[in-house]
N, C-alpha and C. Protein backbone atom coordinates (compact mmCIF):
# COMPACT_ATOMS: atom_id res chain seq x y z
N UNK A 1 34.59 -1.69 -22.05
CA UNK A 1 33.60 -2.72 -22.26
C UNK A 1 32.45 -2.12 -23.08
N UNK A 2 32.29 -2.59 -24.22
CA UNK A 2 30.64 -2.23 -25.04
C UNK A 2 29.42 -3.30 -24.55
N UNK A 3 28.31 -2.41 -24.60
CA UNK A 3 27.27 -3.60 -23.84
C UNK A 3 26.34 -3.06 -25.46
N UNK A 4 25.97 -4.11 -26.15
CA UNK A 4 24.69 -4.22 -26.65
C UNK A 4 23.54 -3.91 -26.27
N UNK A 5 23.04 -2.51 -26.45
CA UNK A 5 21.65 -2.30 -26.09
C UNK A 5 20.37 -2.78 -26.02
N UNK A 6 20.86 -3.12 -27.32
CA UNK A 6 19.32 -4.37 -27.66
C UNK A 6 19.65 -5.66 -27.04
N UNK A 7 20.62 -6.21 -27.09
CA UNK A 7 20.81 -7.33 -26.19
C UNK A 7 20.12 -6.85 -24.41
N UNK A 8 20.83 -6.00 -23.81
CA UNK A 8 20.80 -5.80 -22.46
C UNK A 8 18.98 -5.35 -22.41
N UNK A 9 18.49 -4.53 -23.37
CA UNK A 9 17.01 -4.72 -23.51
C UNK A 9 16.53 -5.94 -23.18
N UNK A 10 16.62 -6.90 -24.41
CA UNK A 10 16.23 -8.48 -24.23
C UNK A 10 16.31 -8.80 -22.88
N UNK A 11 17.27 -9.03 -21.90
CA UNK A 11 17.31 -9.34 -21.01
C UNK A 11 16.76 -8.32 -19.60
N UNK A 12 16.34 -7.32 -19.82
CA UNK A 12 15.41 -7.11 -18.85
C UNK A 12 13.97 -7.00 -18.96
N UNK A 13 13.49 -7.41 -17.97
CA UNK A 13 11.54 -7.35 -18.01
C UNK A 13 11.70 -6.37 -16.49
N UNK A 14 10.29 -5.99 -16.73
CA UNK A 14 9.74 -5.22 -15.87
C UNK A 14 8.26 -5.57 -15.39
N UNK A 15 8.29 -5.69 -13.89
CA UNK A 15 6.89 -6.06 -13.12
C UNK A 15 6.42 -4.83 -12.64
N UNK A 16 5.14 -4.45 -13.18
CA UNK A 16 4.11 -4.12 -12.32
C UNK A 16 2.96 -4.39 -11.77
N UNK A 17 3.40 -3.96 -9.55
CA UNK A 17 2.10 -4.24 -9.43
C UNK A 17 1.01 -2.88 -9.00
N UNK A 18 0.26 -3.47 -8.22
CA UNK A 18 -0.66 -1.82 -7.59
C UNK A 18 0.26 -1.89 -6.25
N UNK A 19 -0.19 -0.68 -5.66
CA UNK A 19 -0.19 -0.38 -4.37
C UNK A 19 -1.36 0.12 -3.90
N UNK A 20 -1.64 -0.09 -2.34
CA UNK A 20 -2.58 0.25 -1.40
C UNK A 20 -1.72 1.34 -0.98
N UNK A 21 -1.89 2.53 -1.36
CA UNK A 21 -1.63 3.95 -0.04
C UNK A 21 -2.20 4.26 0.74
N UNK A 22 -2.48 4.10 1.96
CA UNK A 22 -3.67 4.42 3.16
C UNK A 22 -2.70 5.29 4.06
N UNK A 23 -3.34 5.83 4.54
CA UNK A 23 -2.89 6.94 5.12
C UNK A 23 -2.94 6.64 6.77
N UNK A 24 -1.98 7.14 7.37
CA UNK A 24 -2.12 6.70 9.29
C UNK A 24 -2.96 7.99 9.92
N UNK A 25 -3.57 8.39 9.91
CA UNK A 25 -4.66 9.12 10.20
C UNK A 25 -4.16 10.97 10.30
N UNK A 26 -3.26 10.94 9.29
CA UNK A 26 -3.28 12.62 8.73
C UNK A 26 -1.20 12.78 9.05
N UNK A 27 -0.85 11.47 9.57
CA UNK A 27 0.30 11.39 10.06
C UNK A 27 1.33 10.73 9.08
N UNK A 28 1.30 10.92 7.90
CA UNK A 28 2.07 10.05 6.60
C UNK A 28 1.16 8.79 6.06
N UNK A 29 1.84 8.13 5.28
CA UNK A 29 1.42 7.31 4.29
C UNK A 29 2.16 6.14 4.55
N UNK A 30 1.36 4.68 4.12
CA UNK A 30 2.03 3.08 4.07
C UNK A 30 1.79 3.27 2.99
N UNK A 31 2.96 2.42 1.92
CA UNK A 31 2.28 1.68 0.35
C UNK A 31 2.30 0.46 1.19
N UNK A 32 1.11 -0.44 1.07
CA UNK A 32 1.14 -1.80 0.95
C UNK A 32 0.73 -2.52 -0.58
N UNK A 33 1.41 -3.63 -0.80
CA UNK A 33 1.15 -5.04 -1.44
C UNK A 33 0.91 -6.22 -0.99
N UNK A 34 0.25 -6.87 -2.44
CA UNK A 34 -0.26 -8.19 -1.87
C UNK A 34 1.04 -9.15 -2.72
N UNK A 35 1.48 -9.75 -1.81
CA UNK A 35 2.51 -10.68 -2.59
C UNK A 35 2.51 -12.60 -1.93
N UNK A 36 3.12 -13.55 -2.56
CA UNK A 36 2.71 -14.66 -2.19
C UNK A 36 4.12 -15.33 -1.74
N UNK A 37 3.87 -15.84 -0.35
CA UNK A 37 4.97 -16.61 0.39
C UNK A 37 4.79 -17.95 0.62
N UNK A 38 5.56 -18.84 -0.36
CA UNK A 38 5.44 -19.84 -0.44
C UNK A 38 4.04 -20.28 -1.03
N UNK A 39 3.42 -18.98 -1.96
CA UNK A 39 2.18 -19.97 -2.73
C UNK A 39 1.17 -19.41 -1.79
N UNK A 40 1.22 -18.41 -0.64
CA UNK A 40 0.10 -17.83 -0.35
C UNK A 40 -0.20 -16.83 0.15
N UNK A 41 -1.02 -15.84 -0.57
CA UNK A 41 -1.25 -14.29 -0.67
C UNK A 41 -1.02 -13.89 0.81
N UNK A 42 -0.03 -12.92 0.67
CA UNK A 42 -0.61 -11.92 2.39
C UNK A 42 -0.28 -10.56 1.78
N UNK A 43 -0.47 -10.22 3.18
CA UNK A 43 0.03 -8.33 3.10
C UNK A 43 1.17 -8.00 3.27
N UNK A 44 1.57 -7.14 2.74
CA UNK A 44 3.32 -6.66 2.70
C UNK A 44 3.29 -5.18 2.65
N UNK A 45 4.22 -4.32 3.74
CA UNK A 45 4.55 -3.15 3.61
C UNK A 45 5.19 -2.73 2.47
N UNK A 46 5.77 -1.62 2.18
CA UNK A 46 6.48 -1.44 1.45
C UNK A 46 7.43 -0.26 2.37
N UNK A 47 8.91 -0.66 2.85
CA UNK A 47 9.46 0.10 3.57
C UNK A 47 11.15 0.26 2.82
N UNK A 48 10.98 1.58 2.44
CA UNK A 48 12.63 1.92 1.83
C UNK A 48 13.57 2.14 2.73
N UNK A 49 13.28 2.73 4.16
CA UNK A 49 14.01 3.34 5.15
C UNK A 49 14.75 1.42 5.91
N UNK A 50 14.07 0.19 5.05
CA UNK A 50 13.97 -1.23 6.15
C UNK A 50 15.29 -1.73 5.27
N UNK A 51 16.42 -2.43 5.60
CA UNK A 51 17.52 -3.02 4.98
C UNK A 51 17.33 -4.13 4.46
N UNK A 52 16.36 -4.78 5.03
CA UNK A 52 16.01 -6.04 5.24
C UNK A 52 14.86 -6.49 4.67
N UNK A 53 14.08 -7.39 4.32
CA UNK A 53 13.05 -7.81 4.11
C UNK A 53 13.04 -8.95 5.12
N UNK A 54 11.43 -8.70 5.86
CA UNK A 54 11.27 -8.89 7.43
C UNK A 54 9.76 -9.89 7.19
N UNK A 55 9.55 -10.70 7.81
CA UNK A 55 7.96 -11.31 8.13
C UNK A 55 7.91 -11.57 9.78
N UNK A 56 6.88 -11.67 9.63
CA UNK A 56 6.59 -11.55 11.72
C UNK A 56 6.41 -12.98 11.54
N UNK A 57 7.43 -13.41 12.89
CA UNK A 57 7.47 -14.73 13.34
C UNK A 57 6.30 -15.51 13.87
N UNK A 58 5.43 -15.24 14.13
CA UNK A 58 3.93 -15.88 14.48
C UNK A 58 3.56 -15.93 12.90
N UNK A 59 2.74 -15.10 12.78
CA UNK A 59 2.02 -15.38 11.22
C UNK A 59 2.50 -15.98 9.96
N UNK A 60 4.02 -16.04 10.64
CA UNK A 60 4.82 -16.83 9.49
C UNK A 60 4.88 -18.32 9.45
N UNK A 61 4.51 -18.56 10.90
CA UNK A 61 4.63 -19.62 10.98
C UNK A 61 3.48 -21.09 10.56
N UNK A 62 2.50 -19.84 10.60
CA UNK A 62 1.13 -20.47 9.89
C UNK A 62 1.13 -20.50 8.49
N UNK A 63 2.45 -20.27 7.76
CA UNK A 63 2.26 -20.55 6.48
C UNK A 63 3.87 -21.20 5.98
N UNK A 64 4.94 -21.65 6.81
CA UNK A 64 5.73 -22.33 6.44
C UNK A 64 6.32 -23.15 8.13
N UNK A 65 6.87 -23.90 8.08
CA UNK A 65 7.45 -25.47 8.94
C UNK A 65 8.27 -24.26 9.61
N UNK A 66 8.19 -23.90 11.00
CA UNK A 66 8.84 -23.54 12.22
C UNK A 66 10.18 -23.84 12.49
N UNK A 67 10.38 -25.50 11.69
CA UNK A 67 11.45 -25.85 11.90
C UNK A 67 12.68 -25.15 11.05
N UNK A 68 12.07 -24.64 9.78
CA UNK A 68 12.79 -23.81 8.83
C UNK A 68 13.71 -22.83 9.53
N UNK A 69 13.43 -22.79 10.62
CA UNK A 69 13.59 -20.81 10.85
C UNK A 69 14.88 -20.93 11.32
N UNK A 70 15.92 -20.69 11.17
CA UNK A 70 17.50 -20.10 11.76
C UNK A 70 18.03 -19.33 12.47
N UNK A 71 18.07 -19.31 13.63
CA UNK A 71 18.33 -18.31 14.83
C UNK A 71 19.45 -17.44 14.12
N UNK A 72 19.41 -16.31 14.32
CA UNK A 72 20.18 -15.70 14.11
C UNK A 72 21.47 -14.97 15.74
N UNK A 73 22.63 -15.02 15.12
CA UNK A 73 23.43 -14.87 16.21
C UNK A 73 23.44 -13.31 16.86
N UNK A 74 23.02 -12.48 15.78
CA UNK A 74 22.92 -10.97 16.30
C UNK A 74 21.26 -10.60 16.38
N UNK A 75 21.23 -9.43 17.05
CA UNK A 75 19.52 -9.11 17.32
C UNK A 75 19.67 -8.19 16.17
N UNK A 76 18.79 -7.87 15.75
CA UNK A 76 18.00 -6.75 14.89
C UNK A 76 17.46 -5.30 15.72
N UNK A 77 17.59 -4.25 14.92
CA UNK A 77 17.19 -3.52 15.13
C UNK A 77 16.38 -2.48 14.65
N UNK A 78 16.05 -1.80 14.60
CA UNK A 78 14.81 -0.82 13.64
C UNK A 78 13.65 -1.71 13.76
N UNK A 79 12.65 -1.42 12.84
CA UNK A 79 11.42 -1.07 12.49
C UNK A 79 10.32 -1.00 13.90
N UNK A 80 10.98 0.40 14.39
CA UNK A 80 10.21 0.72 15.55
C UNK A 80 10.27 0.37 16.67
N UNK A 81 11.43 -0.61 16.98
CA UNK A 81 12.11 -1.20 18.34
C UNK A 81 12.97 -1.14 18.42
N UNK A 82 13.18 -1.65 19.80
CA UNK A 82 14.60 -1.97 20.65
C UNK A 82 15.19 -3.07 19.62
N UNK A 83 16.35 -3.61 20.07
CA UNK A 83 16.92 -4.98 19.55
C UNK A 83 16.44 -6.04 19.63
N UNK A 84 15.77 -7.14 19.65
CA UNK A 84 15.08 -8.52 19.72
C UNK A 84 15.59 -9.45 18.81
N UNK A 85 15.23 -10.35 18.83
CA UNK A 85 15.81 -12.07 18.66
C UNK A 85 15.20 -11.56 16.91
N UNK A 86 16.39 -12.66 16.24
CA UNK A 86 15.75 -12.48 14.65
C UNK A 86 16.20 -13.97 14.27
N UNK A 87 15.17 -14.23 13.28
CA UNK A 87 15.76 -15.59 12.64
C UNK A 87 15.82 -15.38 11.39
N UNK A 88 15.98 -16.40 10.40
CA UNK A 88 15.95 -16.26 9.09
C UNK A 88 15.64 -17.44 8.90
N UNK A 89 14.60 -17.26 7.49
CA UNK A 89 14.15 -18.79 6.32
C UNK A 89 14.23 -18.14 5.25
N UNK A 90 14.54 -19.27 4.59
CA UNK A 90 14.29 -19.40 2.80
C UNK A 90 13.04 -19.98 2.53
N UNK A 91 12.90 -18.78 1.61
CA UNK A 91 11.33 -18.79 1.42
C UNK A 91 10.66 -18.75 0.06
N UNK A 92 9.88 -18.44 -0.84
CA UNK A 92 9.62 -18.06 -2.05
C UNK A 92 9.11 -17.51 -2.26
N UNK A 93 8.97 -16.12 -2.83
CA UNK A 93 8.44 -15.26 -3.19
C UNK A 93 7.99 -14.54 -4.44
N UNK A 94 6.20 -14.63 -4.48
CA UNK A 94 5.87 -13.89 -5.59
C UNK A 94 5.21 -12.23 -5.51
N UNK A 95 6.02 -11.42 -6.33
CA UNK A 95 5.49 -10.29 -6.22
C UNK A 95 5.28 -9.71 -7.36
N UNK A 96 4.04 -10.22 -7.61
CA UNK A 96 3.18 -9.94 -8.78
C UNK A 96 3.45 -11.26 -9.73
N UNK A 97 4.27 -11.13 -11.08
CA UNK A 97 4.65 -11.89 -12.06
C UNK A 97 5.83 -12.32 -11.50
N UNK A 98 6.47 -11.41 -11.04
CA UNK A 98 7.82 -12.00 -10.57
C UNK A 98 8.49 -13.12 -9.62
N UNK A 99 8.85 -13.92 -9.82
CA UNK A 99 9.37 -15.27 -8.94
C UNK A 99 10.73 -14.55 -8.31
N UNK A 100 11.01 -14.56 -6.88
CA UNK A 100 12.31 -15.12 -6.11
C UNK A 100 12.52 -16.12 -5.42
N UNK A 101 12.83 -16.87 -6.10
CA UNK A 101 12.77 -18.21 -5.44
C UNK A 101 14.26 -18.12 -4.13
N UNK A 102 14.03 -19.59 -3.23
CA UNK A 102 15.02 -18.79 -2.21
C UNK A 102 15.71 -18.09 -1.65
N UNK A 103 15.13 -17.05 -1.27
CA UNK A 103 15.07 -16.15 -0.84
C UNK A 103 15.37 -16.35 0.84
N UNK A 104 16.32 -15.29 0.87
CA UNK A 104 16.57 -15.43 2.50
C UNK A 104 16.33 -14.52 3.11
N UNK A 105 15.53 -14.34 4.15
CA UNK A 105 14.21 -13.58 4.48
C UNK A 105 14.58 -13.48 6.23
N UNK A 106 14.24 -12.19 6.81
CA UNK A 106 14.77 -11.80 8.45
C UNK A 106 13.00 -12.74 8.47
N UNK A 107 13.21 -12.66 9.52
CA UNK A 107 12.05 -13.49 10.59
C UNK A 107 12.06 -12.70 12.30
N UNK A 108 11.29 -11.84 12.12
CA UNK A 108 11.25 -11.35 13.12
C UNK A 108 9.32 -11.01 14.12
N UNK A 109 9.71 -10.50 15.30
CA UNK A 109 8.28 -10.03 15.53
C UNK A 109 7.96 -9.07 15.48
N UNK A 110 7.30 -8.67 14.74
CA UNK A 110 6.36 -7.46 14.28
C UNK A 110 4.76 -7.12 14.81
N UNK A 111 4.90 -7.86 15.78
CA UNK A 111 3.78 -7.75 16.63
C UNK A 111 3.04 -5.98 16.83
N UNK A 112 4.16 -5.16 17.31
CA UNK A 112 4.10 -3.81 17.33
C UNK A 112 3.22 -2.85 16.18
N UNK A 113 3.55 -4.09 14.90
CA UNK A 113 2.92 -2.94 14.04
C UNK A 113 1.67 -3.64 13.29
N UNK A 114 1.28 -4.34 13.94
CA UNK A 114 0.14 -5.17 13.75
C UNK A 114 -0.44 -4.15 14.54
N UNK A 115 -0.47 -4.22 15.83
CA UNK A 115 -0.87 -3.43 16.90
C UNK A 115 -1.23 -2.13 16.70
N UNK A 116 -0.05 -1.31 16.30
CA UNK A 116 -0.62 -0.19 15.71
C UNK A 116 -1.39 -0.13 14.52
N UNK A 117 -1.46 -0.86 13.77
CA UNK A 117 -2.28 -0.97 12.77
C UNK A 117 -3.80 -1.58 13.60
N UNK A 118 -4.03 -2.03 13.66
CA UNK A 118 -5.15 -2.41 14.41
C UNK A 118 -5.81 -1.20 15.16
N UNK A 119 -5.30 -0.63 16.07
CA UNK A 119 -5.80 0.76 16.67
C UNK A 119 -6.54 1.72 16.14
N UNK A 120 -5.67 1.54 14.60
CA UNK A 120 -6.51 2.30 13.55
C UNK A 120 -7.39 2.08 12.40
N UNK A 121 -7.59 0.57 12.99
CA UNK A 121 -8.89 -0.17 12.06
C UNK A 121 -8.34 -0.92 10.46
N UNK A 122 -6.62 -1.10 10.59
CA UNK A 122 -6.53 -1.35 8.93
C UNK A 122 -6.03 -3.39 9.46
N UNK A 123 -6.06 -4.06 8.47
CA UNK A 123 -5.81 -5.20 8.57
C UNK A 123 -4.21 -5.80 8.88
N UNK A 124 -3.94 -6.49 9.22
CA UNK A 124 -2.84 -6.88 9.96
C UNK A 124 -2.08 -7.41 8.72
N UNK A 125 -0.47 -6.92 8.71
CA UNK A 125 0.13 -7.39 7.38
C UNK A 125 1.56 -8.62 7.94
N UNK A 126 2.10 -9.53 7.23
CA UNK A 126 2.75 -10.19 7.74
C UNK A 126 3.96 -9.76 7.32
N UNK A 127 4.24 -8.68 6.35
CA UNK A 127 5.92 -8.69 6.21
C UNK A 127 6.00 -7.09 5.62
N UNK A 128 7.58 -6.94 6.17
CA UNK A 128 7.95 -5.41 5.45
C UNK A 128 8.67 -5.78 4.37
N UNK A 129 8.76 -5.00 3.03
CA UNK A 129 9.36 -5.69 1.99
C UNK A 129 10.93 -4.26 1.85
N UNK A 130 11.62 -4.64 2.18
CA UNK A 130 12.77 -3.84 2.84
C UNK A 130 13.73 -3.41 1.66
N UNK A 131 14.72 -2.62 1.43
CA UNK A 131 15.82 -2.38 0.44
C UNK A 131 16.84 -3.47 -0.38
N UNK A 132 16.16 -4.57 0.00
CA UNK A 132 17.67 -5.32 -0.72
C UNK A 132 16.29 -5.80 -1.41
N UNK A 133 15.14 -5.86 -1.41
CA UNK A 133 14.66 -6.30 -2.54
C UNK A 133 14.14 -5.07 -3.70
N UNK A 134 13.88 -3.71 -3.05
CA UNK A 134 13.46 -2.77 -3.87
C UNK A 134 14.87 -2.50 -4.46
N UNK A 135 16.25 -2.65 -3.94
CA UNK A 135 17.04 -2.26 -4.71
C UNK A 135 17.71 -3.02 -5.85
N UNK A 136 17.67 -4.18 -5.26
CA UNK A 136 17.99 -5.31 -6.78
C UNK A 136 17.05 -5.10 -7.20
N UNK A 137 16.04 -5.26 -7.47
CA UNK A 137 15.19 -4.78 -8.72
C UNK A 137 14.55 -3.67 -8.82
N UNK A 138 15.43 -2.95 -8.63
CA UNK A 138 15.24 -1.39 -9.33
C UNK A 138 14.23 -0.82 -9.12
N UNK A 139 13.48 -1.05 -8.26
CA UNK A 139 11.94 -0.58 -7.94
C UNK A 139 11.44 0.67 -7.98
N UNK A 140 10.25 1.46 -8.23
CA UNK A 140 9.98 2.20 -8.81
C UNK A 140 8.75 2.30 -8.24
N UNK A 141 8.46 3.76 -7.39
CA UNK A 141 7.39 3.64 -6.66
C UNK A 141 6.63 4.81 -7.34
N UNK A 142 5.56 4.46 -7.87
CA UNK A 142 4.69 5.61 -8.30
C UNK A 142 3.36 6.11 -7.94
N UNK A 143 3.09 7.24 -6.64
CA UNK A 143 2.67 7.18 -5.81
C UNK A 143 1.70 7.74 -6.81
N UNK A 144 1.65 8.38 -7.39
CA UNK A 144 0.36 9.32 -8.45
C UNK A 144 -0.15 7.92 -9.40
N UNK A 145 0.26 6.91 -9.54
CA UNK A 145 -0.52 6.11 -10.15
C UNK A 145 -0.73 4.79 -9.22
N UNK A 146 -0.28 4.92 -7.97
CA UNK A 146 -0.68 3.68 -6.93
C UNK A 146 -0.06 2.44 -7.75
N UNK A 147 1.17 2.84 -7.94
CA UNK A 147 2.29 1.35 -8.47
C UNK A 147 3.41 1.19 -8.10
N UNK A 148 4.10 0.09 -7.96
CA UNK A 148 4.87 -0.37 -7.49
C UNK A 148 5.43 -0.94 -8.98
N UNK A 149 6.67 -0.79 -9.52
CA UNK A 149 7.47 -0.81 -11.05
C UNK A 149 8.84 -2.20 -10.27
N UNK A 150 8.62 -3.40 -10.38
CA UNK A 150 10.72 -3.96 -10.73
C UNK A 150 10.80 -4.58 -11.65
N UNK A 151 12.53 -4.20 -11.60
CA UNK A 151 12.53 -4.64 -12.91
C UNK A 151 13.93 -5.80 -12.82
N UNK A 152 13.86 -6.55 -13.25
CA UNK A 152 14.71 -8.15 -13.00
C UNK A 152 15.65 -7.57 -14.70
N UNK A 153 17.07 -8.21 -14.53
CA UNK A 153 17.73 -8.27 -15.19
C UNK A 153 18.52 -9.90 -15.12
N UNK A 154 17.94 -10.52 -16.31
CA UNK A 154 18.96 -12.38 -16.46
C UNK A 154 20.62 -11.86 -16.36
């Protein structure tokens, strides 16, 4: 198969946004972003070790219909817990320039890391932004310039 360079150029763009690096008090590093769900700004982790892209089921619910949400038949596990109840919605997502429109998104409680975040004085975020979105778009974390690089291919 030959691929056209300049063609396959044409068809990719690349988003950048910033990142917030704050530090957990001498104990590693969060990148957070600000990205928009359904049309309105919150806070978002940035977690490579997460499979998933996750929003906490309370705070989510103050920004899309409850009724959306889809029980899921298996529990979840990781981000710092036992197994617990998970749902899923389709949702829309902007991160930065970039549109994903329906998007199917874990729905879980993340209560825990609100909590710990709080303890240590930083603001409460509503979602982890997990590997299936840093890996479809090729994401690119550049901790020496506090950016976050994806890149979408049509």
């Amino acid at each position: 198969m030959i691929f056209n360079l300049a063609t396959l150029i044409s068809k990719t763009k690349s988003y950048k946004l910033p990142l917030d690096i704050f530090s957990l008090d001498g104990d590693g590093y969060h990148p957070k972003i600000e990205i928009e769900v359904n049309g309105v700004k919150i806070k978002a982790i940035l977690d490579t070790g997460a499979s998933k892209t996750a929003f906490d089921h309370s705070m989510l619910q103050e920004i899309i219909d409850p009724e959306v949400f889809h029980e899921e038949e298996k529990l979840s596990t990781g981000l710092g817990t036992n197994s617990m109840q998970c749902f899923r919605a389709t949702i829309n997502l902007q991160l930065g320039d970039l549109q994903v429109e329906n998007f199917d998104a874990a729905v879980l409680d993340l209560s825990h890391i609100n909590t710990a975040y709080e303890k240590l004085g930083y603001e409460k975020v509503i979602g982890v932004i997990g590997s299936d979105i840093l890996v479809k778009y090729r994401a690119v974390i550049d901790y020496a310039n506090s950016t976050l690089t994806l890149t979408q291919t049509a």
